[in-house]
PDB file of N, CA and C in Angstrom:
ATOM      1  N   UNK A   1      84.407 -21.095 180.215  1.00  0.00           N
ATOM      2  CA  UNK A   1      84.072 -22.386 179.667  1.00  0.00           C
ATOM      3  C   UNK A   1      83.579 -23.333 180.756  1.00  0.00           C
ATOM      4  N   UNK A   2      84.003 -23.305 181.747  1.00  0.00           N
ATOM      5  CA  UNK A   2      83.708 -24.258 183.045  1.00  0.00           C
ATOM      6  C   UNK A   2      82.132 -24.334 183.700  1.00  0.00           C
ATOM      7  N   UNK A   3      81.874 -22.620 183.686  1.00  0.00           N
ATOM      8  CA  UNK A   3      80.625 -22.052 183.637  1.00  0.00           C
ATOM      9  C   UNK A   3      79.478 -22.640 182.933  1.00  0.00           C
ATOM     10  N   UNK A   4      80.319 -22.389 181.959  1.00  0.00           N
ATOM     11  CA  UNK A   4      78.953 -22.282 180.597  1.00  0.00           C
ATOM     12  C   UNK A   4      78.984 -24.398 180.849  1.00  0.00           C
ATOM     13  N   UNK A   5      79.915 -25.473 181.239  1.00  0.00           N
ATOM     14  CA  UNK A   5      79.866 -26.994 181.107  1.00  0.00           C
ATOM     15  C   UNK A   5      78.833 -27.297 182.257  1.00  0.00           C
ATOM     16  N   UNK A   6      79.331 -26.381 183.283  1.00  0.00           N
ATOM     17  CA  UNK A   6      78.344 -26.949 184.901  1.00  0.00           C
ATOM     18  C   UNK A   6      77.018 -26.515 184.129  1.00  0.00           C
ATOM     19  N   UNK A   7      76.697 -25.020 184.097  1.00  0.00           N
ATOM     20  CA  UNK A   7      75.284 -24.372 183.499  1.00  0.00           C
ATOM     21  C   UNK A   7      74.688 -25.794 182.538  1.00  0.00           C
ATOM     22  N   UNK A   8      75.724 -26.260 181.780  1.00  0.00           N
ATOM     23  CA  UNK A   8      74.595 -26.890 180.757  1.00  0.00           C
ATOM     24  C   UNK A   8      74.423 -28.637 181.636  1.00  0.00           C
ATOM     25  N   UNK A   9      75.229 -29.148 181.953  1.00  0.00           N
ATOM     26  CA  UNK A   9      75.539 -30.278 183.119  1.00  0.00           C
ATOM     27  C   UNK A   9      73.928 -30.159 184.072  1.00  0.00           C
ATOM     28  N   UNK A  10      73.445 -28.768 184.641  1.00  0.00           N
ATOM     29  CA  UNK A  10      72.741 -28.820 185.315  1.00  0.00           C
ATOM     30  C   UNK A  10      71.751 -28.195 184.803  1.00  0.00           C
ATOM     31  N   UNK A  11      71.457 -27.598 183.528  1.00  0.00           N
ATOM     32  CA  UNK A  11      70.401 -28.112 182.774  1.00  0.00           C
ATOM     33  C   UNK A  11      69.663 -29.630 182.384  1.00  0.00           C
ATOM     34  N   UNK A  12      70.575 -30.302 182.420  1.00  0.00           N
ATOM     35  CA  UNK A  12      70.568 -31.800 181.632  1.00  0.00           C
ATOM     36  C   UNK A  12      70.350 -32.333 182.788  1.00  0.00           C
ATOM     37  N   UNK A  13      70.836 -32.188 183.797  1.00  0.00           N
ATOM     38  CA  UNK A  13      69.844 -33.028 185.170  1.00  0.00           C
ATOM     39  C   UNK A  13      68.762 -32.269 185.511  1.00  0.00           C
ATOM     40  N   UNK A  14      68.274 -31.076 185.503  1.00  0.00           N
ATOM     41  CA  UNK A  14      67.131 -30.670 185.771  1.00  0.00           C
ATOM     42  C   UNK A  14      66.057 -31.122 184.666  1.00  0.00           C
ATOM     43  N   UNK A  15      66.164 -31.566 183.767  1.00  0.00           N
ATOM     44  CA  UNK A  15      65.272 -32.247 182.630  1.00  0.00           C
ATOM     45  C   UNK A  15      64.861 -33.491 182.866  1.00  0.00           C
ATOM     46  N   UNK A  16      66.269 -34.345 182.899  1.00  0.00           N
ATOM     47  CA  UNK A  16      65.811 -36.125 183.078  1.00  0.00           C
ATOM     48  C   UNK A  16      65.033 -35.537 184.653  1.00  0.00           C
ATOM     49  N   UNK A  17      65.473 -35.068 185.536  1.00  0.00           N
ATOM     50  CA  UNK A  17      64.953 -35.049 187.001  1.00  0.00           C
ATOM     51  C   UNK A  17      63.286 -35.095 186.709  1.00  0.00           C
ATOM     52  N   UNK A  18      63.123 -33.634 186.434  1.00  0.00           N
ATOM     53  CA  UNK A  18      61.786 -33.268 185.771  1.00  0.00           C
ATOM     54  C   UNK A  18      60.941 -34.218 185.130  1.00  0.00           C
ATOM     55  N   UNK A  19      61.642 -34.600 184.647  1.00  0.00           N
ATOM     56  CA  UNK A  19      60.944 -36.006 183.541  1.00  0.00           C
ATOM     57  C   UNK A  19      60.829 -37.279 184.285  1.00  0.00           C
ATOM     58  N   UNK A  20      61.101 -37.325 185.091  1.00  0.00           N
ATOM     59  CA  UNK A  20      61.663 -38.613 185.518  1.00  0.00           C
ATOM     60  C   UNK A  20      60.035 -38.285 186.877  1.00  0.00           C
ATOM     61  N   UNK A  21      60.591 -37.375 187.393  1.00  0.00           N
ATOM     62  CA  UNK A  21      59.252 -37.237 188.446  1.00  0.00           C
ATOM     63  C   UNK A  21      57.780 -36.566 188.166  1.00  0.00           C
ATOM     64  N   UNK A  22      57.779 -35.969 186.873  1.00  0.00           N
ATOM     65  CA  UNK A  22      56.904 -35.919 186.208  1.00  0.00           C
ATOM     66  C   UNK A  22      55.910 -37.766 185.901  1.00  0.00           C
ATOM     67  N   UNK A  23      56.690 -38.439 185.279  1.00  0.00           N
ATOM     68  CA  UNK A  23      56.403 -39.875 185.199  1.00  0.00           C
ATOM     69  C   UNK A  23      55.666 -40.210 186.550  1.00  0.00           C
ATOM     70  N   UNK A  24      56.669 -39.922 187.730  1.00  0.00           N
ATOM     71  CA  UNK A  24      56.097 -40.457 188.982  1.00  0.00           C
ATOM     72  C   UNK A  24      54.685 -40.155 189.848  1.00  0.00           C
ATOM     73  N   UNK A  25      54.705 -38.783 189.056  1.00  0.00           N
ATOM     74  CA  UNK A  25      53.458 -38.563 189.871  1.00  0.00           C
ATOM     75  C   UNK A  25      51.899 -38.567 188.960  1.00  0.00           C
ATOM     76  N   UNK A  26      52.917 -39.015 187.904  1.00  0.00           N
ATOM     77  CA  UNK A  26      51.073 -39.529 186.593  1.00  0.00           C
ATOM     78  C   UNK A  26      50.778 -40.873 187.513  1.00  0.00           C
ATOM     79  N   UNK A  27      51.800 -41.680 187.452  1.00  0.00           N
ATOM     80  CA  UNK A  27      51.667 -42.799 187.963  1.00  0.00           C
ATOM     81  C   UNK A  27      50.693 -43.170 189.584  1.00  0.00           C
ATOM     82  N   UNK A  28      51.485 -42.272 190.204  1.00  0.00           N
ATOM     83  CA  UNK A  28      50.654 -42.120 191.642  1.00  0.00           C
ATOM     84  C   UNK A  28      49.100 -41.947 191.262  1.00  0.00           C
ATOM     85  N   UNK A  29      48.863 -40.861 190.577  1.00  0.00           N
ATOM     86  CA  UNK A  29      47.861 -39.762 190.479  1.00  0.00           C
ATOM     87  C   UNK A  29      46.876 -41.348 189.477  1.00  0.00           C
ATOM     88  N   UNK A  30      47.471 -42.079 188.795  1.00  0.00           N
ATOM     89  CA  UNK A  30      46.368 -43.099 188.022  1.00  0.00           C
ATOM     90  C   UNK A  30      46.059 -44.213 189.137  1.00  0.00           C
ATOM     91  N   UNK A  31      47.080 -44.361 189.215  1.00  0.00           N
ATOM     92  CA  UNK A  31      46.970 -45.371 191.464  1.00  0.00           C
ATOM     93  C   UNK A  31      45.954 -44.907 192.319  1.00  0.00           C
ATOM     94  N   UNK A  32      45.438 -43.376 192.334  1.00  0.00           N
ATOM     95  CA  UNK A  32      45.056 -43.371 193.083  1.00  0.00           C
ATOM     96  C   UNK A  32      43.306 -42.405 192.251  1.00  0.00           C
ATOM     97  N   UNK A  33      43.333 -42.912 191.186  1.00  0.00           N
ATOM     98  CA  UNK A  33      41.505 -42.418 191.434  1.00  0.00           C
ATOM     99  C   UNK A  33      40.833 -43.637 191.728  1.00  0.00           C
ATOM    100  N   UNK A  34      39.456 -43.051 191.903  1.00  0.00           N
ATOM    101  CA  UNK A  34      38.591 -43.121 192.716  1.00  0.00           C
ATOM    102  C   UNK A  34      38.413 -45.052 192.093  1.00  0.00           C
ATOM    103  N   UNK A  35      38.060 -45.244 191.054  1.00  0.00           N
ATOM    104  CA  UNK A  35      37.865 -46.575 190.141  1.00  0.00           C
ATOM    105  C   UNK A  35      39.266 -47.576 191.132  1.00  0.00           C
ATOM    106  N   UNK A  36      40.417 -47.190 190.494  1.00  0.00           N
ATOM    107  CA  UNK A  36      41.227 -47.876 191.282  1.00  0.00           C
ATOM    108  C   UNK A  36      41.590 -48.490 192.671  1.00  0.00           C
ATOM    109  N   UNK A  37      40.808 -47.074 193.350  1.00  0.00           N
ATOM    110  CA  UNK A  37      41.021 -47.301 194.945  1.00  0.00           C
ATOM    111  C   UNK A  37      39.940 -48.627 195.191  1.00  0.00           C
ATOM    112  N   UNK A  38      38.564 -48.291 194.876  1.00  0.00           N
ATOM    113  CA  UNK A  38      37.841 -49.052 195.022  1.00  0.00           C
ATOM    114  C   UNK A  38      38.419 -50.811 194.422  1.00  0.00           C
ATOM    115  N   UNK A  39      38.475 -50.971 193.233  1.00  0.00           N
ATOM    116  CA  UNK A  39      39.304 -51.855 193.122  1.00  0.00           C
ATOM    117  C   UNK A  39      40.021 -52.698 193.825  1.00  0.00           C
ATOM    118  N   UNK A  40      41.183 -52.019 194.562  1.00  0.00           N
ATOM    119  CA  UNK A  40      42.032 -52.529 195.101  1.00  0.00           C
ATOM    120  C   UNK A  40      41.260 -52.818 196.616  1.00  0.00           C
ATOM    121  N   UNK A  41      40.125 -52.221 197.052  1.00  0.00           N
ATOM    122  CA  UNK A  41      39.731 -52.139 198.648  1.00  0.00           C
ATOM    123  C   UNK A  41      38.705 -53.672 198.059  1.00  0.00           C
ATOM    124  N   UNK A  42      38.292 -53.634 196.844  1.00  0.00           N
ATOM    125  CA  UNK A  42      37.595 -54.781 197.024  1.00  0.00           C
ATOM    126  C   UNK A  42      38.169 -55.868 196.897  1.00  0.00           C
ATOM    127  N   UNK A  43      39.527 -55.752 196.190  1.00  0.00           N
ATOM    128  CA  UNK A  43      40.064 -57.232 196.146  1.00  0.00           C
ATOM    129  C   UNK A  43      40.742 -57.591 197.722  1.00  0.00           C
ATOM    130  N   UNK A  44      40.986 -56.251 198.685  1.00  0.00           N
ATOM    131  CA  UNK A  44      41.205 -56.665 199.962  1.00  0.00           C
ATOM    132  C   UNK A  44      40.646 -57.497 200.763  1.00  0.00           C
ATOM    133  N   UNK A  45      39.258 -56.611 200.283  1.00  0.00           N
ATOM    134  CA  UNK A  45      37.930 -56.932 201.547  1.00  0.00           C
ATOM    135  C   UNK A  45      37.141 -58.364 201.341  1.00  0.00           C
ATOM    136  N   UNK A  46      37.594 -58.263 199.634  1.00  0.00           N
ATOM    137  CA  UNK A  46      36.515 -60.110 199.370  1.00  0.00           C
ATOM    138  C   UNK A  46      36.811 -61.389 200.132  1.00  0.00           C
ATOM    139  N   UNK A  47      38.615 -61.284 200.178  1.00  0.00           N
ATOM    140  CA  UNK A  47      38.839 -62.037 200.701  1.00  0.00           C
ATOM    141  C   UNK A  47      38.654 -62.731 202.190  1.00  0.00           C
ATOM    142  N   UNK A  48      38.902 -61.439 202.760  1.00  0.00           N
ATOM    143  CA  UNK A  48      38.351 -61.259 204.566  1.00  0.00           C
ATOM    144  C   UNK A  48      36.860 -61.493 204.510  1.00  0.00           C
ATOM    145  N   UNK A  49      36.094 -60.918 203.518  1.00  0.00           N
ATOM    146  CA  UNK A  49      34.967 -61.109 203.936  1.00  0.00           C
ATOM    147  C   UNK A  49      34.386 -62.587 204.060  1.00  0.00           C
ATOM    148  N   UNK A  50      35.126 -63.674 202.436  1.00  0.00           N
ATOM    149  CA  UNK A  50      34.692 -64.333 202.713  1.00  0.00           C
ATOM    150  C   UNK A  50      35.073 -65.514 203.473  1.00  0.00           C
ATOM    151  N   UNK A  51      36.100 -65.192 204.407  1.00  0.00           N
ATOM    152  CA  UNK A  51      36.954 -66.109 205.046  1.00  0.00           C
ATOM    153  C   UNK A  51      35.651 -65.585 206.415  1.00  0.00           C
ATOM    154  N   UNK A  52      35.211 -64.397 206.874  1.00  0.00           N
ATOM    155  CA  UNK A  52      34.115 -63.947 207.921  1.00  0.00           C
ATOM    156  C   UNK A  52      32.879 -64.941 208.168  1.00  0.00           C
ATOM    157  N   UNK A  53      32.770 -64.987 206.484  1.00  0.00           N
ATOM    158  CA  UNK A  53      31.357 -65.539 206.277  1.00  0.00           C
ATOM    159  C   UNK A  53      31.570 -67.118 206.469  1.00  0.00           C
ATOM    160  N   UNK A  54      32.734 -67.695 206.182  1.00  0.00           N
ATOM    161  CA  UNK A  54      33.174 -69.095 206.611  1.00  0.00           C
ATOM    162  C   UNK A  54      32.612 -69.214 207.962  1.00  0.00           C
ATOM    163  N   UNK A  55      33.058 -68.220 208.738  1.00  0.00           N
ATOM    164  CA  UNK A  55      33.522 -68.900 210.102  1.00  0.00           C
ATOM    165  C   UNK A  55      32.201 -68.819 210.695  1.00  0.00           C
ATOM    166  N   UNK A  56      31.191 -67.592 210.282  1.00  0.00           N
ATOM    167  CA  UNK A  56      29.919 -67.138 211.249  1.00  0.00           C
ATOM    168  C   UNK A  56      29.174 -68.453 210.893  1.00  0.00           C
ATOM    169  N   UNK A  57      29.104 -69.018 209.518  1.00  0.00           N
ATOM    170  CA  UNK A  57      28.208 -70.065 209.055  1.00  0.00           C
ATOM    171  C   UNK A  57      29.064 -71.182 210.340  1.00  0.00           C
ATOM    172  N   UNK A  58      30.123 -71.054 210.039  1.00  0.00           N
ATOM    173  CA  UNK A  58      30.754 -72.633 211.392  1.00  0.00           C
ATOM    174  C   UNK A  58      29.770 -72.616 212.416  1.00  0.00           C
ATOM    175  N   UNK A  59      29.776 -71.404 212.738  1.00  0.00           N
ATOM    176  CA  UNK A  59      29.650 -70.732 214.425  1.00  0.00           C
ATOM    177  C   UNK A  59      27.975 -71.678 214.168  1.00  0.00           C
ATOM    178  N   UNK A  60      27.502 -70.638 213.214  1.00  0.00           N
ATOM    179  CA  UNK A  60      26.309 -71.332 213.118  1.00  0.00           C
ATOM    180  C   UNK A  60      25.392 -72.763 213.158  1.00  0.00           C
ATOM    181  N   UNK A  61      26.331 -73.422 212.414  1.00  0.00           N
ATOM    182  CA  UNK A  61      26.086 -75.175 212.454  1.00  0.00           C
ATOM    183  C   UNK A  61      26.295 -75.310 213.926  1.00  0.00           C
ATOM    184  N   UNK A  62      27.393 -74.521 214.572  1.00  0.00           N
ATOM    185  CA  UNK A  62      27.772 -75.423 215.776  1.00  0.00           C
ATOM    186  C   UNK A  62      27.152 -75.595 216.647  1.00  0.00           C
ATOM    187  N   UNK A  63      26.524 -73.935 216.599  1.00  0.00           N
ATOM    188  CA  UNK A  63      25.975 -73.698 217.695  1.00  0.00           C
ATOM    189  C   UNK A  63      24.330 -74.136 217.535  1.00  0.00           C
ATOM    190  N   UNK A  64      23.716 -74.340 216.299  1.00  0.00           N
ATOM    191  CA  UNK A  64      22.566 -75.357 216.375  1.00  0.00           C
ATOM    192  C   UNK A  64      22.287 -77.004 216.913  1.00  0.00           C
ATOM    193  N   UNK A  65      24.009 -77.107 216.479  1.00  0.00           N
ATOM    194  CA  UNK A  65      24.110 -79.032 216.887  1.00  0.00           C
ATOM    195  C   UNK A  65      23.718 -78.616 218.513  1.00  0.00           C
ATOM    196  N   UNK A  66      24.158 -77.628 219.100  1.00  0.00           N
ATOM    197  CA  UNK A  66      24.525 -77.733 220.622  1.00  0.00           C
ATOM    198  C   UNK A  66      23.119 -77.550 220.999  1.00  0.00           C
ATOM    199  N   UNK A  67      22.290 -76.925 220.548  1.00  0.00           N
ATOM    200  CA  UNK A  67      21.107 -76.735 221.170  1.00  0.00           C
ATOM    201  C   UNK A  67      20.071 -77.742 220.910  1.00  0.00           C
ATOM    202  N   UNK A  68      20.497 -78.389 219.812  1.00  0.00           N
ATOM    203  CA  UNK A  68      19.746 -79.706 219.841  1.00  0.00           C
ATOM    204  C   UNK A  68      20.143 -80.649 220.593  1.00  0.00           C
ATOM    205  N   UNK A  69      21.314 -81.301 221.040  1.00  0.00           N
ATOM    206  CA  UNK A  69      21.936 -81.684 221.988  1.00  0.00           C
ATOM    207  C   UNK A  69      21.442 -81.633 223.314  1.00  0.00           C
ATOM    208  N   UNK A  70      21.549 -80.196 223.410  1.00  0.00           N
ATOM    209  CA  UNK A  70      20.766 -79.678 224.838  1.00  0.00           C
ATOM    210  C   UNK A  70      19.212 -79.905 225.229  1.00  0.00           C
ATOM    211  N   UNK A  71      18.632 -79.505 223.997  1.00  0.00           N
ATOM    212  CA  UNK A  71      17.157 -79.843 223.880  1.00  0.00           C
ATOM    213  C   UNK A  71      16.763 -81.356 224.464  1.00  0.00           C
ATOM    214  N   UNK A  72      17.604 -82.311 223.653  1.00  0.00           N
ATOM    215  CA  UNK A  72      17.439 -83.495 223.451  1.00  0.00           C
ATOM    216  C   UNK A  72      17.791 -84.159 224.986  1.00  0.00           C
ATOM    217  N   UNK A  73      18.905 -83.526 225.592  1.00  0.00           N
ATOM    218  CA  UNK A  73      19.125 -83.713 226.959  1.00  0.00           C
ATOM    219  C   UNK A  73      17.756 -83.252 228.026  1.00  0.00           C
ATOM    220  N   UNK A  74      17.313 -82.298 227.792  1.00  0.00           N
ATOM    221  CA  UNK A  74      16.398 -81.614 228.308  1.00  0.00           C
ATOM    222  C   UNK A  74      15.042 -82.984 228.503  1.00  0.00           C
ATOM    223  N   UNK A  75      14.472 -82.917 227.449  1.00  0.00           N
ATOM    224  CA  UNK A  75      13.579 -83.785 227.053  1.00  0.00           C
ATOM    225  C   UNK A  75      13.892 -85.094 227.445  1.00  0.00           C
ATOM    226  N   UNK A  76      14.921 -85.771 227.159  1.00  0.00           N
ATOM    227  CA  UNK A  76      15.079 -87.112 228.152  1.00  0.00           C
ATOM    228  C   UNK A  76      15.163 -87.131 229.965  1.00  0.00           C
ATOM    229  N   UNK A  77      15.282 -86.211 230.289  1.00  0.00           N
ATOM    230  CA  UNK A  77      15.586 -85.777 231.730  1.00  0.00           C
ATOM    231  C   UNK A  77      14.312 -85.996 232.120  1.00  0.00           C
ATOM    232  N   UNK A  78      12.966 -85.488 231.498  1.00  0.00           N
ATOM    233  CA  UNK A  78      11.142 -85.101 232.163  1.00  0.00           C
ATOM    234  C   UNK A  78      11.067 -86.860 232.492  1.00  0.00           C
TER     235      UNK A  78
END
């Protein structure tokens, strides 16, 4: 009788187990196609990118004020 309680005891966890990591790896496996990945890399990258594009445009203004600046120094100097 003890036999036959463990035998069925460890039937009944090899099922929920089964089931349970069965679940886990649909889950992974929908996480990870190709639609999703992309997804998730673009909601990474938009952000960086457009925090990139902030700063090069800064760079940009700045570095035009300076050369007009310079120019303008230049030209009053002759």
């Amino acid at each position: 009788m003890r036999r036959l309680t463990w035998f069925i005891a460890g039937f009944v966890v090899a099922l929920v187990g089964g089931g349970y990591a069965k679940r886990r790896v649909r889950a992974a496996a929908t996480q990870m196609t190709p639609t999703r990945v992309a997804q998730r890399a673009k909601g990474r990258l938009g952000s960086a990118v457009g925090n990139v594009k902030h700063r090069v445009s800064d760079a940009v203004v700045e570095g035009r004020a300076a050369m007009q600046a310079k120019e303008a120094e230049l030209h009053s100097s002759r």
